[in-house]
Protein backbone atom coordinates (compact mmCIF):
# COMPACT_ATOMS: atom_id res chain seq x y z
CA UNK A 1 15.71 -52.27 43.60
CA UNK A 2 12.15 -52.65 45.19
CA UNK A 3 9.42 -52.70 42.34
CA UNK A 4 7.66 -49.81 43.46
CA UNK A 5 11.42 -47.83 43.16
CA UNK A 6 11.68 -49.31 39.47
CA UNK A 7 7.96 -47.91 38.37
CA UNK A 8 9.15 -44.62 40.27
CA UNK A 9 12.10 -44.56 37.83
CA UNK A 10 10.99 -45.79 34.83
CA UNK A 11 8.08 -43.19 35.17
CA UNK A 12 9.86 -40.12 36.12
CA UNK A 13 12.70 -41.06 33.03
CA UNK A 14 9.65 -41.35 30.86
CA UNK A 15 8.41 -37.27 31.73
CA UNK A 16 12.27 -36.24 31.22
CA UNK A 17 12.73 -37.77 28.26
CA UNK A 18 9.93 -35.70 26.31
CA UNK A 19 11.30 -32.89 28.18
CA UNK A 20 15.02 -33.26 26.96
CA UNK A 21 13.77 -34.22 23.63
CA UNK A 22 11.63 -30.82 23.00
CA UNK A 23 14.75 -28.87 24.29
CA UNK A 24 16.94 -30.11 21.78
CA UNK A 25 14.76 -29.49 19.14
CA UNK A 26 14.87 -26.04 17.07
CA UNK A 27 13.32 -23.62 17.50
CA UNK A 28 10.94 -22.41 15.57
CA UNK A 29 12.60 -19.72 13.04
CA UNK A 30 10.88 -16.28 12.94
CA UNK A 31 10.59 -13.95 9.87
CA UNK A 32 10.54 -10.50 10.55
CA UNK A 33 8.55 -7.92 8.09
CA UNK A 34 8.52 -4.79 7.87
CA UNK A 35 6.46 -2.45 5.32
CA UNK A 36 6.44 1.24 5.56
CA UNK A 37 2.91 1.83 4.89
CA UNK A 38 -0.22 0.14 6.93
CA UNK A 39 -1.70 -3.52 6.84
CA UNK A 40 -4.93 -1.58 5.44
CA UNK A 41 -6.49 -3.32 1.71
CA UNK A 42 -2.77 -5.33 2.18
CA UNK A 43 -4.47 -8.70 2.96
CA UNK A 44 -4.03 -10.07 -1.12
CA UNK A 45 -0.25 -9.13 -0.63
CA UNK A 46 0.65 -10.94 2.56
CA UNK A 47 -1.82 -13.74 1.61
CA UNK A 48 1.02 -13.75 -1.85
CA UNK A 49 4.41 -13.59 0.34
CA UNK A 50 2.63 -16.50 2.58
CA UNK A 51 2.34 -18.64 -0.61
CA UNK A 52 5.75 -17.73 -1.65
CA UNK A 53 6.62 -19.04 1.79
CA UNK A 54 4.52 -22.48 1.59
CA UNK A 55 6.45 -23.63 -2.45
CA UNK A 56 9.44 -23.59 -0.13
CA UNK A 57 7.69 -25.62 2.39
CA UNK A 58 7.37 -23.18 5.02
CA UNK A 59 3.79 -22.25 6.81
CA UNK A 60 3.40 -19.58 9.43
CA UNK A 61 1.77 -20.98 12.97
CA UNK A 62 3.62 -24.79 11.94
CA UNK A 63 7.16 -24.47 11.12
CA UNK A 64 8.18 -20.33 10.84
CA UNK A 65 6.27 -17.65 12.58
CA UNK A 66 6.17 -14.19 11.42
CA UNK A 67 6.58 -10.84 13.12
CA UNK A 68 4.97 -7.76 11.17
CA UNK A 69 5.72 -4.31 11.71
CA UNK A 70 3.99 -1.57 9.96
CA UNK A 71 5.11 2.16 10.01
CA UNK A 72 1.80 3.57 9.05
CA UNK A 73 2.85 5.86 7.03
CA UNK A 74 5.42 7.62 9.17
CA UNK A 75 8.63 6.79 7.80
CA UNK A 76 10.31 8.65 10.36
CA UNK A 77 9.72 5.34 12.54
CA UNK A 78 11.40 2.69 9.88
CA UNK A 79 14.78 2.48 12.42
CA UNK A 80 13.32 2.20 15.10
CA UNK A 81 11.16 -0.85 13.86
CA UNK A 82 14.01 -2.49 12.38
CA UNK A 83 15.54 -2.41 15.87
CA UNK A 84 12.19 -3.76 17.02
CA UNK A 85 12.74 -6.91 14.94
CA UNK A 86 16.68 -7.20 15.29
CA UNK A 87 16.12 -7.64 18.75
CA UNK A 88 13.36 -10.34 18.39
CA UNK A 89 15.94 -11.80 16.98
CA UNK A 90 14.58 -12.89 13.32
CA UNK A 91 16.95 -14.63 11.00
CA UNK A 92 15.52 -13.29 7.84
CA UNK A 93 13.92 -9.61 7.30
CA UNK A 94 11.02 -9.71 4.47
CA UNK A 95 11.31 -5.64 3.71
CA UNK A 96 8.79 -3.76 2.06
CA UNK A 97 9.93 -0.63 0.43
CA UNK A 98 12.83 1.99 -0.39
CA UNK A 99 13.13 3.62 2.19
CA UNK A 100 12.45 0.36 4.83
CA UNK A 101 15.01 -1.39 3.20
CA UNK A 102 17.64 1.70 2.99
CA UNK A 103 16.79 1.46 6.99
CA UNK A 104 17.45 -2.12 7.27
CA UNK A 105 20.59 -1.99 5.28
CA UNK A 106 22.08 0.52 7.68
CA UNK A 107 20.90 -1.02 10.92
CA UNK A 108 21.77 -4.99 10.40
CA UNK A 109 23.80 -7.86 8.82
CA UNK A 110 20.77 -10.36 9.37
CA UNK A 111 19.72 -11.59 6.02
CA UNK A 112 17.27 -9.51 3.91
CA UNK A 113 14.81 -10.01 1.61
CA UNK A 114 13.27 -6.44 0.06
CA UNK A 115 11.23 -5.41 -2.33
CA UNK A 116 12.32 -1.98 -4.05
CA UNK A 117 10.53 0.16 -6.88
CA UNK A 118 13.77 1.25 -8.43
CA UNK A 119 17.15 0.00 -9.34
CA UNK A 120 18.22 -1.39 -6.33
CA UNK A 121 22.10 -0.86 -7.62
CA UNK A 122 21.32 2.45 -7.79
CA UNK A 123 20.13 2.45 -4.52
CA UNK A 124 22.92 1.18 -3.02
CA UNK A 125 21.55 -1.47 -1.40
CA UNK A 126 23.49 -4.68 -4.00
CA UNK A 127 26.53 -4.67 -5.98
CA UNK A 128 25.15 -5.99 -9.10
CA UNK A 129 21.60 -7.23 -10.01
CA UNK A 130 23.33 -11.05 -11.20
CA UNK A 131 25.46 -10.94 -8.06
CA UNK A 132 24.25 -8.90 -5.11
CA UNK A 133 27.66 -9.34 -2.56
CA UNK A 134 26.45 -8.64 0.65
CA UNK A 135 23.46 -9.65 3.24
CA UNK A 136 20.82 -8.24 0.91
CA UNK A 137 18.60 -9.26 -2.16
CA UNK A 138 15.25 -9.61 -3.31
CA UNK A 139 12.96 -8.15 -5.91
CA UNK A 140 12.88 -4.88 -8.16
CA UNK A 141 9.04 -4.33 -9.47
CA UNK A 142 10.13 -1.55 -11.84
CA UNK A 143 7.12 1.10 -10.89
CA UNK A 144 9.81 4.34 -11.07
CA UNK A 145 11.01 3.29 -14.27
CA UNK A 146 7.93 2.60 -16.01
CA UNK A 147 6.84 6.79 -15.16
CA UNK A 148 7.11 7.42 -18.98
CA UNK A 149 5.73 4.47 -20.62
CA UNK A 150 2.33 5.05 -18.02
CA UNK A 151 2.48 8.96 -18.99
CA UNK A 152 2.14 7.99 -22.71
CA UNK A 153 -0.84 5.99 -22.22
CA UNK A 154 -2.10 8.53 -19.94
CA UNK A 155 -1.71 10.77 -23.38
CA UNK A 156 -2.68 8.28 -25.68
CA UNK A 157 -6.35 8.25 -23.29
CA UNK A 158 -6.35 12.15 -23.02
CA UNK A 159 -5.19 13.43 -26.47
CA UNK A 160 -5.69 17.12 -25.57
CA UNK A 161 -3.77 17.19 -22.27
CA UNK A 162 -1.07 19.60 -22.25
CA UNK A 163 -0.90 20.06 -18.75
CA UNK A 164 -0.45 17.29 -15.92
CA UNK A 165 -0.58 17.44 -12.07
CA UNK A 166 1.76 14.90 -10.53
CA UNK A 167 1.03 13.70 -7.07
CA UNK A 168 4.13 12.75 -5.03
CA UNK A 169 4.94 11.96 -1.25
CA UNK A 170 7.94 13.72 0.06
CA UNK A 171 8.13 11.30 2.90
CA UNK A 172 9.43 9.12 0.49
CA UNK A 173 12.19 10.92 -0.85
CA UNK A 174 13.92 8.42 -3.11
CA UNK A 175 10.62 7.22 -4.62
CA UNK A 176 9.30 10.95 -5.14
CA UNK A 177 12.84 12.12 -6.23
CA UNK A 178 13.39 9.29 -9.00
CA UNK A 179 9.81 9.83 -10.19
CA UNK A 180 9.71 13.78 -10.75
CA UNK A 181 13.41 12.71 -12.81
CA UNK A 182 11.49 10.06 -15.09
CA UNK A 183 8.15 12.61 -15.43
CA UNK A 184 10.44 15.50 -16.00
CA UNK A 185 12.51 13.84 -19.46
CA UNK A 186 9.32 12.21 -20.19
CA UNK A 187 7.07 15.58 -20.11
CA UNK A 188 9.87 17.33 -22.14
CA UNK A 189 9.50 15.22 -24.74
CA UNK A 190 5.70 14.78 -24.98
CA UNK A 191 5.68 18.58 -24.98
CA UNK A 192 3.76 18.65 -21.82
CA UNK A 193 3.92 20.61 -19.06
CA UNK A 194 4.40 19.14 -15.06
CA UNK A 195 2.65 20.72 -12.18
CA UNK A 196 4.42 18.77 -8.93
CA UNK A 197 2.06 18.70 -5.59
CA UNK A 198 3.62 17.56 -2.87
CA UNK A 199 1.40 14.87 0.03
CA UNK A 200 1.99 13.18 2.39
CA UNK A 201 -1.11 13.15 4.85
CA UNK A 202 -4.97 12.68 3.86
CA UNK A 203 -5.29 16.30 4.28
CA UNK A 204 -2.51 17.43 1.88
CA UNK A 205 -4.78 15.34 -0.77
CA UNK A 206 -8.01 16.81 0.36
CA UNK A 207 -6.00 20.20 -0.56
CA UNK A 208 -3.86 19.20 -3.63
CA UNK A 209 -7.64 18.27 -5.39
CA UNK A 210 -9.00 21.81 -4.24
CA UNK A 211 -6.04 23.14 -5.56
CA UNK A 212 -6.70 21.91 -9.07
CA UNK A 213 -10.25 23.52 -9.18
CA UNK A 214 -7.83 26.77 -9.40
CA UNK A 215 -5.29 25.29 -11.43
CA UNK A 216 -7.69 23.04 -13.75
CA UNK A 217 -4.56 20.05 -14.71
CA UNK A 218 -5.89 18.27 -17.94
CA UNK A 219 -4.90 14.87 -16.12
CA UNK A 220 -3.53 13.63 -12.85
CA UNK A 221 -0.35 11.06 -12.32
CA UNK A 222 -0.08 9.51 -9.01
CA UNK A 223 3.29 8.40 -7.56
CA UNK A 224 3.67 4.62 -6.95
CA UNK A 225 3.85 5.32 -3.41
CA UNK A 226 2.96 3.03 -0.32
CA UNK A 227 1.14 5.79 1.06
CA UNK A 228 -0.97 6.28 -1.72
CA UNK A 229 -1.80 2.69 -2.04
CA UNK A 230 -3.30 2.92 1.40
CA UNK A 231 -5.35 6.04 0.15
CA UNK A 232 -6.44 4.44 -3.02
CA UNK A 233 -10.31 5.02 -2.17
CA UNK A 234 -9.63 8.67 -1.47
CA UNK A 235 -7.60 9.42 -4.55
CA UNK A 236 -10.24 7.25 -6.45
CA UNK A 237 -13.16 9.62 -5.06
CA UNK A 238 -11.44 12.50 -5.67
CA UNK A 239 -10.19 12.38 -9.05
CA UNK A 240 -13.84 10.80 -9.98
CA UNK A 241 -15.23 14.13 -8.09
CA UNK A 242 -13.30 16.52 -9.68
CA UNK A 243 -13.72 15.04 -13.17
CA UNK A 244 -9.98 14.45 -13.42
CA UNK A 245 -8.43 11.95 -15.86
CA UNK A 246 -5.91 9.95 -13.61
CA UNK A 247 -3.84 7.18 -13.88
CA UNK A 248 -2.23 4.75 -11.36
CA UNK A 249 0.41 2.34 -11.06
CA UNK A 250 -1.38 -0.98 -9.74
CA UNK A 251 -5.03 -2.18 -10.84
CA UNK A 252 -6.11 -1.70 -7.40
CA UNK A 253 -7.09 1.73 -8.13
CA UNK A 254 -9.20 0.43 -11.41
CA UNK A 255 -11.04 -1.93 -9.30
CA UNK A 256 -12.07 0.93 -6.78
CA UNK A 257 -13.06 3.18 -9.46
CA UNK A 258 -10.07 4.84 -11.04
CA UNK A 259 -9.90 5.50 -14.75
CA UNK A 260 -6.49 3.63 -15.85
CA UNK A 261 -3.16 1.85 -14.15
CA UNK A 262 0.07 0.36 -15.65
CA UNK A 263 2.55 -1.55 -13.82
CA UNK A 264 3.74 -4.99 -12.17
CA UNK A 265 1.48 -7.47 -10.94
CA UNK A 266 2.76 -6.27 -7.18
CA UNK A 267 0.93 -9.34 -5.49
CA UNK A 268 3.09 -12.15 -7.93
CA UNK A 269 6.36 -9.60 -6.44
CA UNK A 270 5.68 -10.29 -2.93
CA UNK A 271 5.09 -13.61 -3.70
CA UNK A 272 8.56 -13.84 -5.24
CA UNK A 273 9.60 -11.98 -1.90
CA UNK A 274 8.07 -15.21 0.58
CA UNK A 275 9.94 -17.65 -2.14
CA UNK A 276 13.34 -16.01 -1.48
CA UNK A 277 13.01 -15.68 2.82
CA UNK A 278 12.00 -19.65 1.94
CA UNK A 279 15.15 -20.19 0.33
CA UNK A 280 17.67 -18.15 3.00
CA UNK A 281 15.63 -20.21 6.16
CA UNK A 282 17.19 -23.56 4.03
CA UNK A 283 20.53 -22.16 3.78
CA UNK A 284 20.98 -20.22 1.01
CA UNK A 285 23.08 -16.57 1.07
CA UNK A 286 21.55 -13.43 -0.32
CA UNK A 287 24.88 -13.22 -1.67
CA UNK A 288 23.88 -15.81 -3.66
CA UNK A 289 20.90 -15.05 -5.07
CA UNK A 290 20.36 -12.94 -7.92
CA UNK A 291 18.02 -9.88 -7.79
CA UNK A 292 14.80 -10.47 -9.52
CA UNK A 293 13.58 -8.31 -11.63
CA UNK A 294 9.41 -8.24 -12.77
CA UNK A 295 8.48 -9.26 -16.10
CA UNK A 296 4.54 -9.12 -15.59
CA UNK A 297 3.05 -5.84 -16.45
CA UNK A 298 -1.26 -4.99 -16.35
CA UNK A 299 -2.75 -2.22 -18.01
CA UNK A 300 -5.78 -2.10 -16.74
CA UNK A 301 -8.52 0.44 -18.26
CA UNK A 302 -12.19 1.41 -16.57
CA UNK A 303 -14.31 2.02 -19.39
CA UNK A 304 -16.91 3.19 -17.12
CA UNK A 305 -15.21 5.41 -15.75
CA UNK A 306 -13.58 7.38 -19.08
CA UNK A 307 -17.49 7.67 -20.35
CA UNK A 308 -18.27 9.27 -17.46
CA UNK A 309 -15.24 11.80 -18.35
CA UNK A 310 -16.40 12.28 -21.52
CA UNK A 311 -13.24 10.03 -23.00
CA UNK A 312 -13.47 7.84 -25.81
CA UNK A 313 -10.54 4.45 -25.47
CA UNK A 314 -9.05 4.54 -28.69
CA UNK A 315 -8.81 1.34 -30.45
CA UNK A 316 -4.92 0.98 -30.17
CA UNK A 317 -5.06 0.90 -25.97
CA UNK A 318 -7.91 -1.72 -26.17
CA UNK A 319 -6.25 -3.80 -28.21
CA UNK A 320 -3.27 -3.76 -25.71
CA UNK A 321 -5.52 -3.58 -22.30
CA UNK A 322 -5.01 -7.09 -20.10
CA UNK A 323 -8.25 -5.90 -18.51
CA UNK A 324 -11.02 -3.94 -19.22
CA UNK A 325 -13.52 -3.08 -16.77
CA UNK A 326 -17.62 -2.15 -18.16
């Protein structure tokens, strides 16, 4: 072989090789998520399923990339987003949501990760909590269930309240269903009486607060709905407005202004979320990992906020308050 032959060879073996090498790597593995409501005041969340990501040494843009899909609200959309992500072809689903995840169940046998606000047995969506059985698992954050212990604090705050407006998205049928179930035991026994308004736009809120200049509820009870988490700062206004005692599920609302919230520590949930799509990229089966179940609960209390209702925090909730704000 003539030398200038050999450097010909040597040097076009020496592009292909890169070449051949970079095909037979792997691909990078994509994560698909999906969340029913809008990426709006959701930043600390995704920022907390990233980190659950990076303990199981994963980091989006180096060795997993991550397609979001949002409904915005319009639940009616959840299928056809899940189809959006099957066909991107994602080998783990992050889900967000009842009714996402009820969606995702029904459309796919790719691996999925949800997060659920009520017994996900009772949802249908695992077999058991301690063995799940089939392509799904995840994390249960217990804001349905906790309906009564938040409307007793709501009482223990509001002594005199007798009757209480409950704000629910029918949307969001499972969520609104199993929460006007809880309130409706609960209220019976508390001798109070329920008055249910129904939202599930920024206008049906506008008119479920002019409503209750007519209808004067001693104290307000919002649903632990996504779409009310994304309309925090109107509910917030509102109730503040309208001089209405209200209480929330996640601190969020204390921190824009509302008077008092109960419930998980959502953030440390979806970071528990990004741990477990860590664990099925390595190998592991939803099959085989147990359902986890929150054990972190803030009540939060704006002190501010009850002076300015005319509300005096007995000693027995700040003695049990994580946080209260001045």
């Amino acid at each position: 072989m003539r030398r200038r032959d050999f450097i010909i060879a040597v040097a076009g073996s020496a592009v292909a090789w890169p070449l051949a090498a970079r095909a037979q790597q792997p691909a990078t593995p994509v994560v698909g998520f999906l969340h029913g409501g809008s990426p709006a005041e959701r930043a600390n969340f995704i920022a907390a399923f990233r980190q659950g990501l990076k303990e199981t040494g994963y980091v989006e843009g180096e060795n997993v990339a991550i397609a979001y899909r949002w409904a915005e609200d319009q639940l009616d959309r959840l299928p056809q987003l899940v189809a959006e992500l099957v066909r991107h072809q994602v080998v783990v689903l992050a889900i967000v949501g009842n009714a996402a995840t009820l969606a995702a169940k029904a459309a796919t046998t790719i691996p999925i990760v949800f997060l659920v606000n009520e017994d996900p047995v009772r949802l249908g969506l695992v077999a058991s909590l301690a063995r799940p059985g089939g392509n799904l698992t995840g994390v249960n954050f217990f804001n349905a269930e906790l309906a009564t212990k938040r409307l007793e604090l709501l009482r223990d705050l509001v002594p005199g309240a007798t009757r209480v407006a409950v704000l629910v998205n029918p949307a969001n049928a499972t969520t609104a269903e199993s929460t006007l179930r809880e309130m409706a035991s609960a209220a019976h026994a508390m001798g109070l009486q329920i008055l249910v308004f129904k939202t599930s736009t920024s206008r049906q809120i506008d008119a479920a607060f002019d409503t209750f200049v007519r209808e004067r509820p001693d104290a307000l009870f919002v649903d632990p709905d996504p779409f009310f988490i994304s309309r925090r700062i109107q509910l917030v206004h509102l109730a503040s407005r309208h001089a209405v005692p209200a209480t929330y599920a996640l601190r969020e609302f204390v921190e824009a202004g509302g008077l008092m919230s109960y419930g998980p520590n959502v953030a440390d949930a979806f970071r528990q979320v990004g741990a477990y799509t860590g664990n099925i990229l390595k190998g592991a089966k939803p099959a085989d990992l147990p359902v986890t179940q929150s054990s972190k609960f803030t009540l939060a209390i704006n002190a501010q906020i009850a002076r300015m209702l005319g509300l005096t925090v007995p000693p027995s909730l700040l003695s049990i308050a994580d946080e209260v704000i001045e």
